[in-house]
PDB file of N, CA and C in Angstrom:
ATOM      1  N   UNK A   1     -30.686 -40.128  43.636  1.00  0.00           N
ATOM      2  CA  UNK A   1     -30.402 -38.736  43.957  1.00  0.00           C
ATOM      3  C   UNK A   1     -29.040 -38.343  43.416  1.00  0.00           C
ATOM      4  N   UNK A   2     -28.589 -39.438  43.545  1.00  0.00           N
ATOM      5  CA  UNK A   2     -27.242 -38.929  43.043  1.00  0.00           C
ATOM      6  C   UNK A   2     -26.612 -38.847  41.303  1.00  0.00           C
ATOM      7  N   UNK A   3     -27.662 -39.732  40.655  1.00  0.00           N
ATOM      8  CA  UNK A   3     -27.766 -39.493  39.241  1.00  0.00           C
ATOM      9  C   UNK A   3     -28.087 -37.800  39.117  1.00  0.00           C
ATOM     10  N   UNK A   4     -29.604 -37.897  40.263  1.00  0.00           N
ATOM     11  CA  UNK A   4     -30.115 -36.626  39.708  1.00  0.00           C
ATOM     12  C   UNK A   4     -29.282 -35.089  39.480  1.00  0.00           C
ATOM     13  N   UNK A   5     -28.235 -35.836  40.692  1.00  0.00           N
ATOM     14  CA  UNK A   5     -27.302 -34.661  41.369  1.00  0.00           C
ATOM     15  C   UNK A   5     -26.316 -34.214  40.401  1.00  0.00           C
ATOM     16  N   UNK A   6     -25.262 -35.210  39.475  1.00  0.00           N
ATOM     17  CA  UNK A   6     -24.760 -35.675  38.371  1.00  0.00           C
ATOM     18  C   UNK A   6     -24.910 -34.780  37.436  1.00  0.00           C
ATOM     19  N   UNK A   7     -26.610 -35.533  36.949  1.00  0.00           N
ATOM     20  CA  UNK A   7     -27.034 -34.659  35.571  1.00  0.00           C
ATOM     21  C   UNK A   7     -27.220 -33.169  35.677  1.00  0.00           C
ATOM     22  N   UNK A   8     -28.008 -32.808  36.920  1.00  0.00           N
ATOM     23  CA  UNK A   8     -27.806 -31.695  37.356  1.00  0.00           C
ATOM     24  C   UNK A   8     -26.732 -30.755  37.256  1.00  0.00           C
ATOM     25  N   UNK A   9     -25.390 -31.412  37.700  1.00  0.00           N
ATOM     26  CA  UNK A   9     -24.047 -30.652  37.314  1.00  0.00           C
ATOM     27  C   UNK A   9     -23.886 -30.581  36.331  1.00  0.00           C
ATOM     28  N   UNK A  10     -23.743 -31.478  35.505  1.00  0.00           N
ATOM     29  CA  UNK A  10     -23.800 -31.732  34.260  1.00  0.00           C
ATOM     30  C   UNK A  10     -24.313 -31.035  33.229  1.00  0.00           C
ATOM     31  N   UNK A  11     -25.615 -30.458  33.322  1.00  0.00           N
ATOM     32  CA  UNK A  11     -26.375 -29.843  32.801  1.00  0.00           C
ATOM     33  C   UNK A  11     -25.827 -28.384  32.875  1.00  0.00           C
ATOM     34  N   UNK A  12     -25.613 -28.202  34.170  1.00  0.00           N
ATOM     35  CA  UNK A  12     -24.734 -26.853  34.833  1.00  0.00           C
ATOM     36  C   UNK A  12     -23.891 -26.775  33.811  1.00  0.00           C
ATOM     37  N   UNK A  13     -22.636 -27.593  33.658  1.00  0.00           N
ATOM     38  CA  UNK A  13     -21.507 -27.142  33.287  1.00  0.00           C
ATOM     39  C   UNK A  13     -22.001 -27.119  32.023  1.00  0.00           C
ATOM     40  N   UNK A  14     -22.651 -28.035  30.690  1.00  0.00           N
ATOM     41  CA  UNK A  14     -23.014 -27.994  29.702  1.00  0.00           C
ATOM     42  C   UNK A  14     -22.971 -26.082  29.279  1.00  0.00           C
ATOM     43  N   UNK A  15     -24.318 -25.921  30.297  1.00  0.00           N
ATOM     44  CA  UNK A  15     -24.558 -24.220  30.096  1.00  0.00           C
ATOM     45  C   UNK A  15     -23.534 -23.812  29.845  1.00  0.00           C
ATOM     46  N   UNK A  16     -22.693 -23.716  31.041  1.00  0.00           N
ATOM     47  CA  UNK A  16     -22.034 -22.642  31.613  1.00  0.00           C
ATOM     48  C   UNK A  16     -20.687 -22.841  29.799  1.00  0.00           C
ATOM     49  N   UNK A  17     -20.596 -23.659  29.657  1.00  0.00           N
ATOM     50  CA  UNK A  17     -19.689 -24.228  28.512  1.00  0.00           C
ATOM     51  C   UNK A  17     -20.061 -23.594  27.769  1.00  0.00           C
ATOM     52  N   UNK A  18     -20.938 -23.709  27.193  1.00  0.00           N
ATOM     53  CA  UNK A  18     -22.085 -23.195  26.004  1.00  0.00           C
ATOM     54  C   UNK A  18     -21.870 -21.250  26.182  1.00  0.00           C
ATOM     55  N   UNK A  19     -22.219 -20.959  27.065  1.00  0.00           N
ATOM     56  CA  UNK A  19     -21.896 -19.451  27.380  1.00  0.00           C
ATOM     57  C   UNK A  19     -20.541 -19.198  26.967  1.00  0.00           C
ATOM     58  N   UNK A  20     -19.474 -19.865  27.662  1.00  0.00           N
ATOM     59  CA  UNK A  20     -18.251 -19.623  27.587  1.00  0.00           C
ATOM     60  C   UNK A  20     -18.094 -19.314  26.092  1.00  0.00           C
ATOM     61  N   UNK A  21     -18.471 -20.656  25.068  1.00  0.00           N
ATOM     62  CA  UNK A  21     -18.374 -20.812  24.179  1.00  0.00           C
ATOM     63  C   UNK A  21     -19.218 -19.332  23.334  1.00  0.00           C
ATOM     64  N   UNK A  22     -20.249 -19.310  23.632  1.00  0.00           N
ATOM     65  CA  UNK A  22     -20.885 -17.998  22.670  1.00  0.00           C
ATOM     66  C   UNK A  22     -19.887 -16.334  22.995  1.00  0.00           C
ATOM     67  N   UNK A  23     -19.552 -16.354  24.352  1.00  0.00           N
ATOM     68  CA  UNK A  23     -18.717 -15.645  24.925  1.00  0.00           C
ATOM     69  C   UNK A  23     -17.408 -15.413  23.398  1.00  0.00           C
ATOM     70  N   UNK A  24     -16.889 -16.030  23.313  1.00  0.00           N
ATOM     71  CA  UNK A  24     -15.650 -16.613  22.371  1.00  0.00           C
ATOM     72  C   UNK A  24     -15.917 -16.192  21.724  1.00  0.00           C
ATOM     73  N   UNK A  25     -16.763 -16.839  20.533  1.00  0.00           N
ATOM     74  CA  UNK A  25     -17.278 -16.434  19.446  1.00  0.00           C
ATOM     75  C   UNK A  25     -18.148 -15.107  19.256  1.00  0.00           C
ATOM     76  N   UNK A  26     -18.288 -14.182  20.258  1.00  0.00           N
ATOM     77  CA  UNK A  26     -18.866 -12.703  19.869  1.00  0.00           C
ATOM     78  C   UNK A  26     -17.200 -12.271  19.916  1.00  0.00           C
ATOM     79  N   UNK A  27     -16.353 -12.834  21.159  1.00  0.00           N
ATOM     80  CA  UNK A  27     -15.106 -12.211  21.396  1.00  0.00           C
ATOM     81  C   UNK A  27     -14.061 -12.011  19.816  1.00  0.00           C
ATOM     82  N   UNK A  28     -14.070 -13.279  18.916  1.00  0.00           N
ATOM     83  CA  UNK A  28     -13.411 -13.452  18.024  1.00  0.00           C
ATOM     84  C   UNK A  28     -14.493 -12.653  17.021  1.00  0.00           C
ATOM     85  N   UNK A  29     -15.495 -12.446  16.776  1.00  0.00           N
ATOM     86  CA  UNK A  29     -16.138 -11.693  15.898  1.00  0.00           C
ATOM     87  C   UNK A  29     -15.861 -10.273  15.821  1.00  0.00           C
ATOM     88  N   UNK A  30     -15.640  -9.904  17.246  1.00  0.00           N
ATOM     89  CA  UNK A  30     -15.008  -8.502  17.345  1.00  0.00           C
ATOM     90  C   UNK A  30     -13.550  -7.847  16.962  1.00  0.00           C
ATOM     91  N   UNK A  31     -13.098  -9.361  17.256  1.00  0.00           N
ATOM     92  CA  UNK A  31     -11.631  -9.196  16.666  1.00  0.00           C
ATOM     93  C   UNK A  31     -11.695  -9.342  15.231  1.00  0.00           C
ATOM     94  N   UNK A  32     -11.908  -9.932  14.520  1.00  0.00           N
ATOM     95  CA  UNK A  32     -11.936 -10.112  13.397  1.00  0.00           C
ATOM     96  C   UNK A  32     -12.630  -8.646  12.574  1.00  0.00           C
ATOM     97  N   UNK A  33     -13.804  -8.695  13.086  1.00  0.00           N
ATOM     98  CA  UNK A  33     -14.013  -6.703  12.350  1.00  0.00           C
ATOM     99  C   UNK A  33     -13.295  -6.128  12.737  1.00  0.00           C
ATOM    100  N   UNK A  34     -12.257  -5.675  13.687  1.00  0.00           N
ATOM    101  CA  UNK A  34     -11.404  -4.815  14.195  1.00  0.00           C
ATOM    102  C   UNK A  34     -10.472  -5.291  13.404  1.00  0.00           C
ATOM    103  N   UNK A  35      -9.899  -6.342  12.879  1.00  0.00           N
ATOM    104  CA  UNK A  35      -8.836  -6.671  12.569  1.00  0.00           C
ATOM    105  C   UNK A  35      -8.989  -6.325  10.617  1.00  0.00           C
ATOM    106  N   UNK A  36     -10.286  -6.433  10.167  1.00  0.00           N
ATOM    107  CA  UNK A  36     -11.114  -5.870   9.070  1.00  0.00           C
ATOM    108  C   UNK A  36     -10.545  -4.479   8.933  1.00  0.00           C
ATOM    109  N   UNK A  37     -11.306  -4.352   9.838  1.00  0.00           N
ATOM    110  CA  UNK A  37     -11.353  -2.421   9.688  1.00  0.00           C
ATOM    111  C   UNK A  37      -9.583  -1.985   9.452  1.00  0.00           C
ATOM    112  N   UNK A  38      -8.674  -2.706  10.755  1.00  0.00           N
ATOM    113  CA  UNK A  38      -7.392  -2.360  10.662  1.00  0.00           C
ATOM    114  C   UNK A  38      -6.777  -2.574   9.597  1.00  0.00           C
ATOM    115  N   UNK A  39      -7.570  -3.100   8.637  1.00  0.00           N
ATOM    116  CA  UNK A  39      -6.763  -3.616   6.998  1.00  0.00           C
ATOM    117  C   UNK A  39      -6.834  -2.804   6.290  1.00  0.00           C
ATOM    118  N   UNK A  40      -8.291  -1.987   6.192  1.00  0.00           N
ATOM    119  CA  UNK A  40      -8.592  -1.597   5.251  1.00  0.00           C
ATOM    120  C   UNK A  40      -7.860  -0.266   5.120  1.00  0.00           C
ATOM    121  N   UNK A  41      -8.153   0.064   6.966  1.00  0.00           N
ATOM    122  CA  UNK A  41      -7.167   1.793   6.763  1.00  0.00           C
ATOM    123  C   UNK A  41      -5.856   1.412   6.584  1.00  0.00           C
ATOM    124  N   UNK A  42      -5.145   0.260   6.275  1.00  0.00           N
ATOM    125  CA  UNK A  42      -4.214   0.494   5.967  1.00  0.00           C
ATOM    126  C   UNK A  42      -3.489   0.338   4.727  1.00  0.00           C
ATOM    127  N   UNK A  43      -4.799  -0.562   3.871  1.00  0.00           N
ATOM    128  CA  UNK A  43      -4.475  -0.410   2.849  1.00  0.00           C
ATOM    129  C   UNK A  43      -4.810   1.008   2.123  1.00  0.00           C
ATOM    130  N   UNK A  44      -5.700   1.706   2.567  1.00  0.00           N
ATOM    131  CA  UNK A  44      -6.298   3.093   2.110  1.00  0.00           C
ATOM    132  C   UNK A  44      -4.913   4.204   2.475  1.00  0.00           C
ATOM    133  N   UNK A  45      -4.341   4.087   3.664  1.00  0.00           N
ATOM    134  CA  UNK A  45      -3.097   4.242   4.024  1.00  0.00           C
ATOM    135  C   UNK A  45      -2.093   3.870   2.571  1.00  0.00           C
ATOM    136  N   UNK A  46      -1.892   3.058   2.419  1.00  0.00           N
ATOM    137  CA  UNK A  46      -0.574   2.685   1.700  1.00  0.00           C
ATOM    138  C   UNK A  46      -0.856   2.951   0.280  1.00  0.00           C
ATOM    139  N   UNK A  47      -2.359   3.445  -0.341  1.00  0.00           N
ATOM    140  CA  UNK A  47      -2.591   4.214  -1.570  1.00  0.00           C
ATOM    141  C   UNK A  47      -2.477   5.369  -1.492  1.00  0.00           C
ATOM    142  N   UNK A  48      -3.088   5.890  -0.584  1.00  0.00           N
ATOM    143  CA  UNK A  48      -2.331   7.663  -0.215  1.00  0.00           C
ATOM    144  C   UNK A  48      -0.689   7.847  -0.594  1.00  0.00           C
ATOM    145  N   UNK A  49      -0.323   6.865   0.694  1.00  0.00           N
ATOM    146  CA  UNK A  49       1.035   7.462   0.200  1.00  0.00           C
ATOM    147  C   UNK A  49       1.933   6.864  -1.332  1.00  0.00           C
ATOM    148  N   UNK A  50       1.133   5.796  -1.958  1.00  0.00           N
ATOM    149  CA  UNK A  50       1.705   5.566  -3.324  1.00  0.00           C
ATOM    150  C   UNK A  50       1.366   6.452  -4.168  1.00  0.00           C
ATOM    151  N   UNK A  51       0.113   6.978  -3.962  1.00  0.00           N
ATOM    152  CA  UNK A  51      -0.372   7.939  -5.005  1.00  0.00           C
ATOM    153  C   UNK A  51       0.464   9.697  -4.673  1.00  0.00           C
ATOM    154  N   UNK A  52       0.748   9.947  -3.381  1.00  0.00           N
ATOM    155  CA  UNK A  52       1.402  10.896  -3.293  1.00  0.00           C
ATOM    156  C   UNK A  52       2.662  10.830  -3.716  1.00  0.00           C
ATOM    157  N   UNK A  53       3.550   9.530  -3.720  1.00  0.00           N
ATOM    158  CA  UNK A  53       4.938   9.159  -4.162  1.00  0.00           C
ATOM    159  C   UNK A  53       4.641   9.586  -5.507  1.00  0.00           C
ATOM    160  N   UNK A  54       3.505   9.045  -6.608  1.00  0.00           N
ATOM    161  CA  UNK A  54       3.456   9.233  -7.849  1.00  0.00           C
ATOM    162  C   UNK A  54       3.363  10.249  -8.264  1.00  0.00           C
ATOM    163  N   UNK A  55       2.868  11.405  -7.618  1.00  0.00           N
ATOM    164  CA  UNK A  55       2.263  12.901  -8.253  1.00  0.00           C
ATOM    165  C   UNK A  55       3.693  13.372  -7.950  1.00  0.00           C
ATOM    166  N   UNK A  56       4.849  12.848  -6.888  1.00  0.00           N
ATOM    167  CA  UNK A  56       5.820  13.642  -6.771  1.00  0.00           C
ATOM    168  C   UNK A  56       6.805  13.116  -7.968  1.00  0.00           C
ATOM    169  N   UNK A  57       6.816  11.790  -8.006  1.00  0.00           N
ATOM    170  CA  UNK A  57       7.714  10.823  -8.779  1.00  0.00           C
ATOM    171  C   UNK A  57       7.075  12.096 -10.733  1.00  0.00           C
ATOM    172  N   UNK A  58       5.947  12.211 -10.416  1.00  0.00           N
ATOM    173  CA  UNK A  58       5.420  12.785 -11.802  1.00  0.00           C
ATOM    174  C   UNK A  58       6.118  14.244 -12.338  1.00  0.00           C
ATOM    175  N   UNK A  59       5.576  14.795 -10.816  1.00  0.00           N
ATOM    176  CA  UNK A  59       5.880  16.553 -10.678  1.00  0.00           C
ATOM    177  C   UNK A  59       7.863  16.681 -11.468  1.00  0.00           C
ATOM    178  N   UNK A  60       8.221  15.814 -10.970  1.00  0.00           N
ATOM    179  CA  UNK A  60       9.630  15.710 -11.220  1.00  0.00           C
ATOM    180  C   UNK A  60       9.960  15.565 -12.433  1.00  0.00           C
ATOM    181  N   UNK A  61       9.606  14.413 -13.067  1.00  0.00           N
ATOM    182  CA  UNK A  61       9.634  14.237 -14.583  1.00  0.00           C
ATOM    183  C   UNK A  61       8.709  15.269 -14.996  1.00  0.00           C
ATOM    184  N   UNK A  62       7.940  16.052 -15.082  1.00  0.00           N
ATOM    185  CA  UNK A  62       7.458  16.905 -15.281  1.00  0.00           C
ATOM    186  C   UNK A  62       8.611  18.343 -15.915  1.00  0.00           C
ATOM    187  N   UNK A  63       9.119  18.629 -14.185  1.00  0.00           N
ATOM    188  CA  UNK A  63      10.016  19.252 -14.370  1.00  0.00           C
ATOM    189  C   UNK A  63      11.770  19.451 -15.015  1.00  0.00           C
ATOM    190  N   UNK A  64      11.845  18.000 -15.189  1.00  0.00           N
ATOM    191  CA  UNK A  64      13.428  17.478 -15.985  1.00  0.00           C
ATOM    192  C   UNK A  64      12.902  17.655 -17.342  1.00  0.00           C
ATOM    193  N   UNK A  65      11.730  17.324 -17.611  1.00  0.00           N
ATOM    194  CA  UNK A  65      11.124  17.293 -19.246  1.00  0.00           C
ATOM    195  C   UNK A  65      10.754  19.374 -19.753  1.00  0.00           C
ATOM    196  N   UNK A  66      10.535  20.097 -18.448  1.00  0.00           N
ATOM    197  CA  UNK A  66      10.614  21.223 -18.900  1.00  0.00           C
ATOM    198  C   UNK A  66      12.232  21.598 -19.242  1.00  0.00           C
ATOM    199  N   UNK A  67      12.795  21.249 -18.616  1.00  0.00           N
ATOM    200  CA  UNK A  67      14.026  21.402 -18.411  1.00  0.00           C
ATOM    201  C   UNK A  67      14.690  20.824 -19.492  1.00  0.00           C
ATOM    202  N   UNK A  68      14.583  20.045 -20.345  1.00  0.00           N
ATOM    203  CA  UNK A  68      14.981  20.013 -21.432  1.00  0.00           C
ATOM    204  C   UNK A  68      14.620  20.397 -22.566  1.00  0.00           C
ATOM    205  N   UNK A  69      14.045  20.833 -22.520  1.00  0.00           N
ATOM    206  CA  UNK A  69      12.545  21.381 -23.776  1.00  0.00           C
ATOM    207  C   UNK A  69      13.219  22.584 -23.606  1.00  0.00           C
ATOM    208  N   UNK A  70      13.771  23.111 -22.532  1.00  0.00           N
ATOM    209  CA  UNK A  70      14.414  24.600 -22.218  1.00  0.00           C
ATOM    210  C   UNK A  70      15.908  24.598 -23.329  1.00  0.00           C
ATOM    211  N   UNK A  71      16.253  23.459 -22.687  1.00  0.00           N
ATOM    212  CA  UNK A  71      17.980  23.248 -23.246  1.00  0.00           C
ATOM    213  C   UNK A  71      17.504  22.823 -24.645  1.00  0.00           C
ATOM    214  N   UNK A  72      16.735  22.035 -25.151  1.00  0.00           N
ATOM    215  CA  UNK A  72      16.624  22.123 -26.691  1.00  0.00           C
ATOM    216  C   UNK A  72      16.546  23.350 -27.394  1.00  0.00           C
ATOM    217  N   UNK A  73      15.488  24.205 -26.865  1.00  0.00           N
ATOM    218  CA  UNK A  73      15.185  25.781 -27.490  1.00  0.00           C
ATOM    219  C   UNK A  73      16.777  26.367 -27.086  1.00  0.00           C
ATOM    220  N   UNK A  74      17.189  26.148 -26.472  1.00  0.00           N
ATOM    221  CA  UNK A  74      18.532  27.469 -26.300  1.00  0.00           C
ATOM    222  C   UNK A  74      19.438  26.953 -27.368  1.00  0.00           C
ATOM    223  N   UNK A  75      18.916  25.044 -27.761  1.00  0.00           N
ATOM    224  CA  UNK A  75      20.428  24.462 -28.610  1.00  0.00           C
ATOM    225  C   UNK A  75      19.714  25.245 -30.122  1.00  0.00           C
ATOM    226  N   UNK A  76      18.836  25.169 -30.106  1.00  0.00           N
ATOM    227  CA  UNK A  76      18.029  25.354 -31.198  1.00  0.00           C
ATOM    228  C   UNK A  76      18.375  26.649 -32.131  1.00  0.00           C
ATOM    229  N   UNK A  77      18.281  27.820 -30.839  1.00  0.00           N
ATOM    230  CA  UNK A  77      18.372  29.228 -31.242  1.00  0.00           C
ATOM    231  C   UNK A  77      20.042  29.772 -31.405  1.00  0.00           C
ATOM    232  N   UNK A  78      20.643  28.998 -30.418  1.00  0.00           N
ATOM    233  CA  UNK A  78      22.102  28.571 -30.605  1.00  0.00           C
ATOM    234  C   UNK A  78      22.434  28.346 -32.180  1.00  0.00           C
ATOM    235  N   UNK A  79      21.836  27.322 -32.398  1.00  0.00           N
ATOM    236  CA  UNK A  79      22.213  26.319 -33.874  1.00  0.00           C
ATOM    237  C   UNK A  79      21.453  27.610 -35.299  1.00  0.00           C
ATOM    238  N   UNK A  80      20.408  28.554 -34.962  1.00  0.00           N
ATOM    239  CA  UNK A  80      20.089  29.474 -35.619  1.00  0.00           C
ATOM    240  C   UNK A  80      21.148  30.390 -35.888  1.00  0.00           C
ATOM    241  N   UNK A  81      21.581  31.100 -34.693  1.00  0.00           N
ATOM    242  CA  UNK A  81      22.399  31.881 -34.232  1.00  0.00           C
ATOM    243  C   UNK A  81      23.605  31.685 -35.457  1.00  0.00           C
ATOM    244  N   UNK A  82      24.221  30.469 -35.402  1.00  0.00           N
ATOM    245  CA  UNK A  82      25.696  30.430 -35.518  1.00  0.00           C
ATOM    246  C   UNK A  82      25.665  29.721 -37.052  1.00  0.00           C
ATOM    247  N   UNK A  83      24.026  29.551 -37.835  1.00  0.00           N
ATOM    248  CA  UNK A  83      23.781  29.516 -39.203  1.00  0.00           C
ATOM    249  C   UNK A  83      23.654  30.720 -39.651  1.00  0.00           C
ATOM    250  N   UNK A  84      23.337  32.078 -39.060  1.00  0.00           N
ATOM    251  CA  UNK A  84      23.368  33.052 -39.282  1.00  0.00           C
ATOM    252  C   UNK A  84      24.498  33.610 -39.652  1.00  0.00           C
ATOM    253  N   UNK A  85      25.379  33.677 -38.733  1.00  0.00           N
ATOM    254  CA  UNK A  85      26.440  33.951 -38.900  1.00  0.00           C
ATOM    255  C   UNK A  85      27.454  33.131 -39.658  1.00  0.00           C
ATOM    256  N   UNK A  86      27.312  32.228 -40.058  1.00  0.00           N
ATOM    257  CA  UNK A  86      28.115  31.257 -41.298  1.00  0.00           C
ATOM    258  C   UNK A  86      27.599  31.812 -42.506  1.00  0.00           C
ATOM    259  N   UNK A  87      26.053  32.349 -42.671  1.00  0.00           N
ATOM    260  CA  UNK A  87      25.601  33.059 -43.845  1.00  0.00           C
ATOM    261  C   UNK A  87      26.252  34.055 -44.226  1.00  0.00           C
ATOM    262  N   UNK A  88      26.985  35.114 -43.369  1.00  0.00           N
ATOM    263  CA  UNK A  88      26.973  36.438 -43.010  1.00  0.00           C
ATOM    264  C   UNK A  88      28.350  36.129 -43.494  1.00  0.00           C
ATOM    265  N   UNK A  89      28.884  35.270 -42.726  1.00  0.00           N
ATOM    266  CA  UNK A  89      30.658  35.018 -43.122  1.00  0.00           C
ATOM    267  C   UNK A  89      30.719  34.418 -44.756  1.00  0.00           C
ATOM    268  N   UNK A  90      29.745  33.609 -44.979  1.00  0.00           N
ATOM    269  CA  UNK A  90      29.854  33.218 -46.541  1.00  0.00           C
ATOM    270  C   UNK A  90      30.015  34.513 -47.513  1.00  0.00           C
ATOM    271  N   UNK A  91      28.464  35.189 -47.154  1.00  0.00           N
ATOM    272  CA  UNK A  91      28.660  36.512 -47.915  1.00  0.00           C
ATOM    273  C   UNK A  91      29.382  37.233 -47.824  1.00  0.00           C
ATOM    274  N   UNK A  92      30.389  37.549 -46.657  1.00  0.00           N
ATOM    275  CA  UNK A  92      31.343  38.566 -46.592  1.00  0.00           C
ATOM    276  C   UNK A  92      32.040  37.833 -47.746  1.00  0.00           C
ATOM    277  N   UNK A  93      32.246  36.745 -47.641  1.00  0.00           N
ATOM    278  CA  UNK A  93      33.988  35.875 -48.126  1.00  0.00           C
ATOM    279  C   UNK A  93      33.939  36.013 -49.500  1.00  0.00           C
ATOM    280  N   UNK A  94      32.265  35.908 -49.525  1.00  0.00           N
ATOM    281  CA  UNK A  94      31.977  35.878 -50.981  1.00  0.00           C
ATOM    282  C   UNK A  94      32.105  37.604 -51.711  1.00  0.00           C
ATOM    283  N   UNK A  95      32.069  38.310 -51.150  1.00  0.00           N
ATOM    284  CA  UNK A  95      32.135  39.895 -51.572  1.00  0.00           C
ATOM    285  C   UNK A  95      34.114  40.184 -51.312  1.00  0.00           C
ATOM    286  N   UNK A  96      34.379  39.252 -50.735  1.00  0.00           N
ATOM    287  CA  UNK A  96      35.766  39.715 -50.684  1.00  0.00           C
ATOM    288  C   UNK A  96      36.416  39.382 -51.883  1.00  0.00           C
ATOM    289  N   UNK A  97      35.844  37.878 -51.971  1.00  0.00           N
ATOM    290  CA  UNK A  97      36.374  37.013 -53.127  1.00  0.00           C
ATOM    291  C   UNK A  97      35.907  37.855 -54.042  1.00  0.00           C
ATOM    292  N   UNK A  98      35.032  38.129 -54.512  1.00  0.00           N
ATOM    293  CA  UNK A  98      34.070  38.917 -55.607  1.00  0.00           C
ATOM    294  C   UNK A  98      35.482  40.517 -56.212  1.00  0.00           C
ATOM    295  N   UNK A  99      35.285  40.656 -54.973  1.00  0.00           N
ATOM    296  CA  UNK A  99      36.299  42.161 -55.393  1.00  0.00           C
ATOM    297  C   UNK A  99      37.227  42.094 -55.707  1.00  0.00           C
ATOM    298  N   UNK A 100      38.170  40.929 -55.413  1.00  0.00           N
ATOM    299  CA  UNK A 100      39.498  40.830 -55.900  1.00  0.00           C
ATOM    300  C   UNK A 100      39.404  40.123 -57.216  1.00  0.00           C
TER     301      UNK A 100
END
């Protein structure tokens, strides 16, 4: 009887082990997709905001590159400007020279 009594417990706790144990393993399965999922939004997270850093990091060079394209045309029309007027001064110098 007392074997029987034994295996009996025995058998008990086996179960009850076994439960515990499947218990665990749904417990850690849940964690682990949760811990999944928490990756992914955060890597989806951390491309948002790289890709928003980039369109701004872009928008910028964008705008320094208009911004010089501006200052070239003003050096440009500048550098027209003041060939013009070296023409204008040649020919005067040259009609002055000419007359005397």
């Amino acid at each position: 009887a007392d074997k029987r009594q034994l295996s009996r417990e025995l058998e008990l706790t086996r179960g009850g082990l076994k439960r515990q144990e499947e218990k665990r393993k749904a417990e850690i399965a849940l964690i682990a997709q949760e811990l999944q999922s928490t990756c992914q939004e955060v890597e989806r997270e951390n491309l948002e905001r790289l890709r928003a850093e980039d369109e701004q990091k872009n928008a910028a060079a964008r705008q320094r590159i208009q911004q010089m394209e501006e200052q070239l045309k003003k050096a440009e029309q500048e550098k027209a400007k003041l060939h013009d007027q070296m023409e204008e001064e040649a020919q005067h110098y040259g009609a002055l020279t000419g007359q005397e």
